[in-house]
Protein backbone atom coordinates (compact mmCIF):
# COMPACT_ATOMS: atom_id res chain seq x y z
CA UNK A 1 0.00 0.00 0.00
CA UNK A 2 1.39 3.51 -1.08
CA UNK A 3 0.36 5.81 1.88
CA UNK A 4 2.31 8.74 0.32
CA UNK A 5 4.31 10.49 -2.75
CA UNK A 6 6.46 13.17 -2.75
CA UNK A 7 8.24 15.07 -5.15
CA UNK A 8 11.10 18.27 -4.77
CA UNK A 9 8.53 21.50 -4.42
CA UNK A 10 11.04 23.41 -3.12
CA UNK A 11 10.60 26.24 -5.96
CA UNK A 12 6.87 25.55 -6.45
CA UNK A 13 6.31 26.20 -3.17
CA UNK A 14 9.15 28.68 -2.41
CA UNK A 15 10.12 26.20 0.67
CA UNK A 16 13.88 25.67 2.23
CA UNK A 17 13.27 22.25 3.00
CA UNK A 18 10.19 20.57 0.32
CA UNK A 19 12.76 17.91 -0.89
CA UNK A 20 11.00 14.90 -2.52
CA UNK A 21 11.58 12.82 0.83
CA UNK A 22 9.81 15.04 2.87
CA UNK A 23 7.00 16.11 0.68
CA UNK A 24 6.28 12.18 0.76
CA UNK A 25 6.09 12.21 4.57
CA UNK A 26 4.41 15.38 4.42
CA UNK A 27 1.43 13.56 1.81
CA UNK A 28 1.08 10.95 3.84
CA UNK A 29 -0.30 13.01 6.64
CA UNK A 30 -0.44 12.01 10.42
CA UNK A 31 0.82 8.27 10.46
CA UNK A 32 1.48 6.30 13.56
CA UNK A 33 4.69 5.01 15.09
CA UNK A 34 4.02 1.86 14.12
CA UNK A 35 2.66 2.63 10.31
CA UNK A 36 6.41 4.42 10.00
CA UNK A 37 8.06 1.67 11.35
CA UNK A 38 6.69 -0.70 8.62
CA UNK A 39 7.54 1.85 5.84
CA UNK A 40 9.57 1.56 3.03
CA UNK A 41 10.92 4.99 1.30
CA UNK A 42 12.03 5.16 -2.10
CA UNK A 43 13.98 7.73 -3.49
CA UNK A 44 15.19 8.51 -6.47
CA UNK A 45 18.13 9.99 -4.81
CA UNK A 46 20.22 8.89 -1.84
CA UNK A 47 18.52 11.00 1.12
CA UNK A 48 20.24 14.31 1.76
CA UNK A 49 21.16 14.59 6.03
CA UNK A 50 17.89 16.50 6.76
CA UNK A 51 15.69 13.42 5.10
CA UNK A 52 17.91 10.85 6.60
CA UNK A 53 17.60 12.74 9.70
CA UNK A 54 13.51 12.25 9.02
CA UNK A 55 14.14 8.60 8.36
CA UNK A 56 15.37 8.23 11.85
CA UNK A 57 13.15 10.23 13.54
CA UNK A 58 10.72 8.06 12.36
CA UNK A 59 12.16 4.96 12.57
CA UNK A 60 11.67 3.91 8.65
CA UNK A 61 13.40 0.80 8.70
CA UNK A 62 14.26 0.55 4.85
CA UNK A 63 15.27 3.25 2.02
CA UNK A 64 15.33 2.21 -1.26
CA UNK A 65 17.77 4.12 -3.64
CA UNK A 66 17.35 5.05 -6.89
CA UNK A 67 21.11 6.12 -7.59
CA UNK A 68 23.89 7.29 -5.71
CA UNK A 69 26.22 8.30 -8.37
CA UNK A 70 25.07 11.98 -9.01
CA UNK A 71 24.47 12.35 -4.89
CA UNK A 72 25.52 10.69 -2.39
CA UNK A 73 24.25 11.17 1.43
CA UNK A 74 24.50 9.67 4.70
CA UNK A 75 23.87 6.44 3.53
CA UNK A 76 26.39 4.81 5.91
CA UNK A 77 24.68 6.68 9.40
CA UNK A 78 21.56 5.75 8.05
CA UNK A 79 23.08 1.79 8.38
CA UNK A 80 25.10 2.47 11.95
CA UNK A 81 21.60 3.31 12.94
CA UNK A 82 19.72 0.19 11.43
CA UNK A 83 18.54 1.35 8.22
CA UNK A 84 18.46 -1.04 5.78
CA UNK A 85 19.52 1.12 2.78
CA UNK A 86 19.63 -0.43 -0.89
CA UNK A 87 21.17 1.26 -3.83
CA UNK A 88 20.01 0.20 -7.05
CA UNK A 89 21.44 2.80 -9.81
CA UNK A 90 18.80 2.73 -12.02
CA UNK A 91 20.09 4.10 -15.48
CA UNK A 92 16.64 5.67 -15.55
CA UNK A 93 17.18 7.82 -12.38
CA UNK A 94 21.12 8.39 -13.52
CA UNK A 95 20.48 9.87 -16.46
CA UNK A 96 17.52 11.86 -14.88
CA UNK A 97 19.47 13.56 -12.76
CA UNK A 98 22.46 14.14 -14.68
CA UNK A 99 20.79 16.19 -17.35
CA UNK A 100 18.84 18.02 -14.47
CA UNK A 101 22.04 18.69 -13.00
CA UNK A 102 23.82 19.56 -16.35
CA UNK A 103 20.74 22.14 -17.64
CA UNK A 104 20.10 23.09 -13.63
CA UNK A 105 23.51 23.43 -12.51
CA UNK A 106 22.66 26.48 -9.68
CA UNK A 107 19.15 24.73 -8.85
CA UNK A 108 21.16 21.89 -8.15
CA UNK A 109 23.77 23.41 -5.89
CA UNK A 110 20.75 25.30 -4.09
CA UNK A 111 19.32 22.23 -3.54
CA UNK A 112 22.25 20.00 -1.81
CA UNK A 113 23.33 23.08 -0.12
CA UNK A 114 26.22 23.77 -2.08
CA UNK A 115 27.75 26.85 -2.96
CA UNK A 116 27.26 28.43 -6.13
């Protein structure tokens, strides 16, 4: 059962913090502890620190990974902490994201907190 679907709003809705992660948790509204617990997230990206940081708030024992290649986050503290984290590079999500980064290339730093 899909309780939830996010995707990055950050520009749409002028937000700091609307990566796709959390606009998932945000759809899926007011779950309980144990719903969470049950959860799978999948991501297109590896989870930046703030979604991993939601991950283990909520205690969302598996992330599935689209690709890691263009991004990679703290995919190892997510495991010290019991996260079951799976990477599957899907060529779909690589190329995705490359050409976003390569036509996006300031969104992009915006987004992973980089510099421009």
């Amino acid at each position: 059962e899909i309780v939830g679907r996010g995707h990055n709003r950050r520009v749409q809705d002028g937000s700091a913090i609307r990566h796709a992660e959390m606009d998932c948790l945000e759809n899926a509204g007011r779950l309980s502890a144990s719903q969470y617990q049950r959860a799978t997230l999948y991501s297109t990206l590896s989870p930046c620190q703030m979604c991993s940081g939601a991950v283990l708030l909520y205690k969302i024992p598996t992330v599935i990974v689209g690709e890691n290649r263009t991004f990679r986050g703290p995919e190892e503290y997510l495991r010290a902490h019991g996260v079951h984290v799976r990477v599957i590079n899907n060529s779909g999500c690589i190329r995705m994201m490359e050409e976003f980064i390569r036509e996006q290339p300031a969104l992009w730093n915006e987004d992973i907190g980089e510099p421009e």
